[in-house]
C-alpha atoms as a PDB file:
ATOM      1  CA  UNK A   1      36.603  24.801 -28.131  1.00  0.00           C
ATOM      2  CA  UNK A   2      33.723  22.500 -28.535  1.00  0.00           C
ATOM      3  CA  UNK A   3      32.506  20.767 -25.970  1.00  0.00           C
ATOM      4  CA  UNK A   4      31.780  17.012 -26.492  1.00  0.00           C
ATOM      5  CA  UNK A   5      28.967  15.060 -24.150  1.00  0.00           C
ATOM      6  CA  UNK A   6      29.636  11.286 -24.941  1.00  0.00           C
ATOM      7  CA  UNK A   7      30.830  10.612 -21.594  1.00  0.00           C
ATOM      8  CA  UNK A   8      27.722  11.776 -19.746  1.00  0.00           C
ATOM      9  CA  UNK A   9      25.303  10.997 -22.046  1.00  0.00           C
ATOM     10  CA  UNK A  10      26.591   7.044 -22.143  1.00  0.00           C
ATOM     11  CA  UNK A  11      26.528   7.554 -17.871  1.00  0.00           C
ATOM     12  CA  UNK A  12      22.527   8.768 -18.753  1.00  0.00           C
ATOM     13  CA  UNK A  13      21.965   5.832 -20.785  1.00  0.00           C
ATOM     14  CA  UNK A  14      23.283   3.558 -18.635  1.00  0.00           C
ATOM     15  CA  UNK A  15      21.167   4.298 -15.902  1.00  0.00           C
ATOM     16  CA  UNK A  16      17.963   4.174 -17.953  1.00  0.00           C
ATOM     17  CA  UNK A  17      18.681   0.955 -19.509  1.00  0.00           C
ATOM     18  CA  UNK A  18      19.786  -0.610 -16.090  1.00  0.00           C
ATOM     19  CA  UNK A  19      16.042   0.745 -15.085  1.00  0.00           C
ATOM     20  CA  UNK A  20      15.069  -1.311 -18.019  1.00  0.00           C
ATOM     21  CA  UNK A  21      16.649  -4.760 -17.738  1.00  0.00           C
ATOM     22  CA  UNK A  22      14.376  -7.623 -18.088  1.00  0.00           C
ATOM     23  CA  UNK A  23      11.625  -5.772 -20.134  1.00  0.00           C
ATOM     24  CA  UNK A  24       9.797  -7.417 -23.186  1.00  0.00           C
ATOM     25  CA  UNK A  25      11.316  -7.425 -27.044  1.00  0.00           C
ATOM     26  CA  UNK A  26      12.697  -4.095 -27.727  1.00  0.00           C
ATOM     27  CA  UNK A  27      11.910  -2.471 -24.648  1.00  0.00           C
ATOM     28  CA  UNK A  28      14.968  -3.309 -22.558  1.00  0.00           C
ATOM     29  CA  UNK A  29      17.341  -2.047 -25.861  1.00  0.00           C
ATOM     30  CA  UNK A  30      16.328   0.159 -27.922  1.00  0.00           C
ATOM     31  CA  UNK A  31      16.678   3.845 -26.781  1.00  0.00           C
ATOM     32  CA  UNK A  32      13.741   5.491 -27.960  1.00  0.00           C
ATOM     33  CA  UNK A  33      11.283   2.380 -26.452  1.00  0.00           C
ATOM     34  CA  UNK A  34      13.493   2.069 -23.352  1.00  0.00           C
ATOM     35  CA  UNK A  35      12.471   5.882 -22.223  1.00  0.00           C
ATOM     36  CA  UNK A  36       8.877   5.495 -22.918  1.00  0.00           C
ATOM     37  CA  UNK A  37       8.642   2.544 -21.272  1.00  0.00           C
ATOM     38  CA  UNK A  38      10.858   3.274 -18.206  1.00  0.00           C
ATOM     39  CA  UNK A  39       8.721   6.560 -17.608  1.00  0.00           C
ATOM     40  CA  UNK A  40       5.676   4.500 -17.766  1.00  0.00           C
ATOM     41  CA  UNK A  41       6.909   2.033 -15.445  1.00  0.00           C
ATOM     42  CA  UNK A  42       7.783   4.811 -12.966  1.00  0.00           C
ATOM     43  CA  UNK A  43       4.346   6.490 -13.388  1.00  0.00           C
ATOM     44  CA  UNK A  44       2.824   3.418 -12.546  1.00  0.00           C
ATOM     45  CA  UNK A  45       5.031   2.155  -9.949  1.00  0.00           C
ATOM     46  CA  UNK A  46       3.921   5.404  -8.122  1.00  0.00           C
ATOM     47  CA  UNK A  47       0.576   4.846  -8.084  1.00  0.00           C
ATOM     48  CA  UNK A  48       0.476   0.880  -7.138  1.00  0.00           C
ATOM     49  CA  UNK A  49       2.064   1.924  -4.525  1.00  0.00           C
ATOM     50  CA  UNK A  50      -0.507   4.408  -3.356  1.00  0.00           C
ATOM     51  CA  UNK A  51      -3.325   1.435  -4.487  1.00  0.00           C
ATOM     52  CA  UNK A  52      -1.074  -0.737  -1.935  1.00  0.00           C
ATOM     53  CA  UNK A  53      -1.990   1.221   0.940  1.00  0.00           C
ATOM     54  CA  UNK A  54      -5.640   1.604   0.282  1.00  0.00           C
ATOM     55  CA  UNK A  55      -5.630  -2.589  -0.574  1.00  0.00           C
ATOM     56  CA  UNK A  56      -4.144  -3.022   2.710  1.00  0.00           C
ATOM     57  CA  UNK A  57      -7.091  -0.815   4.811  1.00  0.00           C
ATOM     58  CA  UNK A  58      -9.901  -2.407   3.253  1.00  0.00           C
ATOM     59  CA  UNK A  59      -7.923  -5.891   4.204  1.00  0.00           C
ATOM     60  CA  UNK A  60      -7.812  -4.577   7.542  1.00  0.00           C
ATOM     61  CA  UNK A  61     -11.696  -3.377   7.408  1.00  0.00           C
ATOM     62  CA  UNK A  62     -12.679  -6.529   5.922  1.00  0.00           C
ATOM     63  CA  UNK A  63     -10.864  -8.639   8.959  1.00  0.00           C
ATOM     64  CA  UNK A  64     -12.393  -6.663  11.591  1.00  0.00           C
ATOM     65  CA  UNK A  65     -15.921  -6.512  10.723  1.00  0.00           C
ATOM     66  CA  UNK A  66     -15.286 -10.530  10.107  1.00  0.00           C
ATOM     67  CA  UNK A  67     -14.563 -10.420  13.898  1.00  0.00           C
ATOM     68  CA  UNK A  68     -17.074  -7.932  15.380  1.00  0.00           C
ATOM     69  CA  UNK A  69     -19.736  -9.954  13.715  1.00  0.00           C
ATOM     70  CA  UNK A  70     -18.157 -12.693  15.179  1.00  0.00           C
ATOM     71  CA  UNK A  71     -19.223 -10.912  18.653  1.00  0.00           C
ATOM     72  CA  UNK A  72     -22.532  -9.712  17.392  1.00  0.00           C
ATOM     73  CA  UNK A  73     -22.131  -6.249  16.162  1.00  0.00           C
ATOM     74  CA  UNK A  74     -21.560  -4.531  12.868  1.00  0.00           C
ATOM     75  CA  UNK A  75     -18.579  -2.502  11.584  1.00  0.00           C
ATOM     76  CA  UNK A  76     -19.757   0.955  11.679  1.00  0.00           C
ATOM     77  CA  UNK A  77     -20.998   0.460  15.371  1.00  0.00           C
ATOM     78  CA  UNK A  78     -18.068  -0.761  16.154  1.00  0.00           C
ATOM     79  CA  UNK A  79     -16.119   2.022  14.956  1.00  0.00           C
ATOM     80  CA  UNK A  80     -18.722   4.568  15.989  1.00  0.00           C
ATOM     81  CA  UNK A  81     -18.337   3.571  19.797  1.00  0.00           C
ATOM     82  CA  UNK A  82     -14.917   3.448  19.817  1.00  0.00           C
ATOM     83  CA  UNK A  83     -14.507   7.051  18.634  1.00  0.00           C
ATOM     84  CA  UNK A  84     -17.421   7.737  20.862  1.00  0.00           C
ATOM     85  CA  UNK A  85     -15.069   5.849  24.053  1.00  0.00           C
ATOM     86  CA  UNK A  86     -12.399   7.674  22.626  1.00  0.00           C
ATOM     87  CA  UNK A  87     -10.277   4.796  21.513  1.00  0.00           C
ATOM     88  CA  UNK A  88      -7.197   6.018  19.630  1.00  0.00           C
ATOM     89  CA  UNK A  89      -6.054   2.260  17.917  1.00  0.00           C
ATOM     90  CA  UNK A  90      -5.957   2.281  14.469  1.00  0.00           C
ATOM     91  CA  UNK A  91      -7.140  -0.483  11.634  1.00  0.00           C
ATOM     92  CA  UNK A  92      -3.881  -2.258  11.324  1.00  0.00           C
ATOM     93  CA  UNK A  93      -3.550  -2.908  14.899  1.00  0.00           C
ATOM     94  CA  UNK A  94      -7.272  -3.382  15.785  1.00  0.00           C
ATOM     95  CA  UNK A  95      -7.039  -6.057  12.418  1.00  0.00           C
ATOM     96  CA  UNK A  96      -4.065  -7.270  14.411  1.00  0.00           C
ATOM     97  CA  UNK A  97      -5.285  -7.793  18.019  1.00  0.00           C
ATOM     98  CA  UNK A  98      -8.298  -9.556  16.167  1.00  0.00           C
ATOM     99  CA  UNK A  99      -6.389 -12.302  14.714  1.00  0.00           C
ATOM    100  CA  UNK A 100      -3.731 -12.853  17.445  1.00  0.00           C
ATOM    101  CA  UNK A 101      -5.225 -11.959  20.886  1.00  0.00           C
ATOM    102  CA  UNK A 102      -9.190 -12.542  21.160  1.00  0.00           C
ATOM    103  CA  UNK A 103      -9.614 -11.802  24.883  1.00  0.00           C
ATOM    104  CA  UNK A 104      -8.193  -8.293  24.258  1.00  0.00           C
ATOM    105  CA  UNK A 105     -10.423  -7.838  21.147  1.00  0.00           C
ATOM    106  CA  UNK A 106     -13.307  -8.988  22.564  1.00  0.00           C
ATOM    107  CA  UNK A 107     -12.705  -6.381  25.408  1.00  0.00           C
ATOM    108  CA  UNK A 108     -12.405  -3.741  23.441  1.00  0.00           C
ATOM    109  CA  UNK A 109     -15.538  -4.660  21.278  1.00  0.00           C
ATOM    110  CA  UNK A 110     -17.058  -4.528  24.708  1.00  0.00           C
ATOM    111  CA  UNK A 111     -15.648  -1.174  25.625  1.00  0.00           C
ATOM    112  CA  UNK A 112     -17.171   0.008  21.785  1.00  0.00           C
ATOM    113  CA  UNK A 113     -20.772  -1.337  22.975  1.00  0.00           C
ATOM    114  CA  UNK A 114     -20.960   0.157  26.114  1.00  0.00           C
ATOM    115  CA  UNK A 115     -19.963   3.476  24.508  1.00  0.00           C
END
């Protein structure tokens, strides 16, 4: 007995196209464009996301030597005497104490200097 796929291959379909919905001209409907397109999507989805994170650290870089300067000091001093102090905080929170909570920051820029 033969066996017949029409069931699972509409489920496969489906999926892709839902993957596809709003997509330009014959992109979101035609079966052929709809898999190029939805594998390109996907390819590049995965590596905006890895550009995300590496937008988001030099954000963080960029607001932090904006505030060391701010307390007469460079970046890579600043970072240099806190490894030296042996200051575990990383750039997201150090970006963070920066904005919010200057006392703290200006602390720790003074723990970096000594160090």
């Amino acid at each position: 007995m033969r066996v017949k796929s029409a069931v699972y291959t509409r489920q496969r379909k489906k999926k892709i196209f839902r993957l596809a919905k709003g997509y330009y001209a014959t992109k979101k409907n035609r079966w052929r464009m709809v898999k190029q397109q939805v594998a390109k999507s996907l390819a590049y989805a995965y590596t905006g996301r890895k550009d995300n994170k590496a937008n988001y650290r030099s954000l963080w870089i960029i607001r932090l030597n904006a505030a060391v300067r701010q307390e007469g000091m460079s970046y890579n001093k600043f970072i240099s005497g806190l490894k030296k102090a042996n200051v575990i905080i990383d750039r997201k929170n150090l970006a963070e104490i920066a904005a919010s909570d200057s006392d703290a920051f200006k602390q720790i820029v003074a723990l970096a200097k000594s160090a």
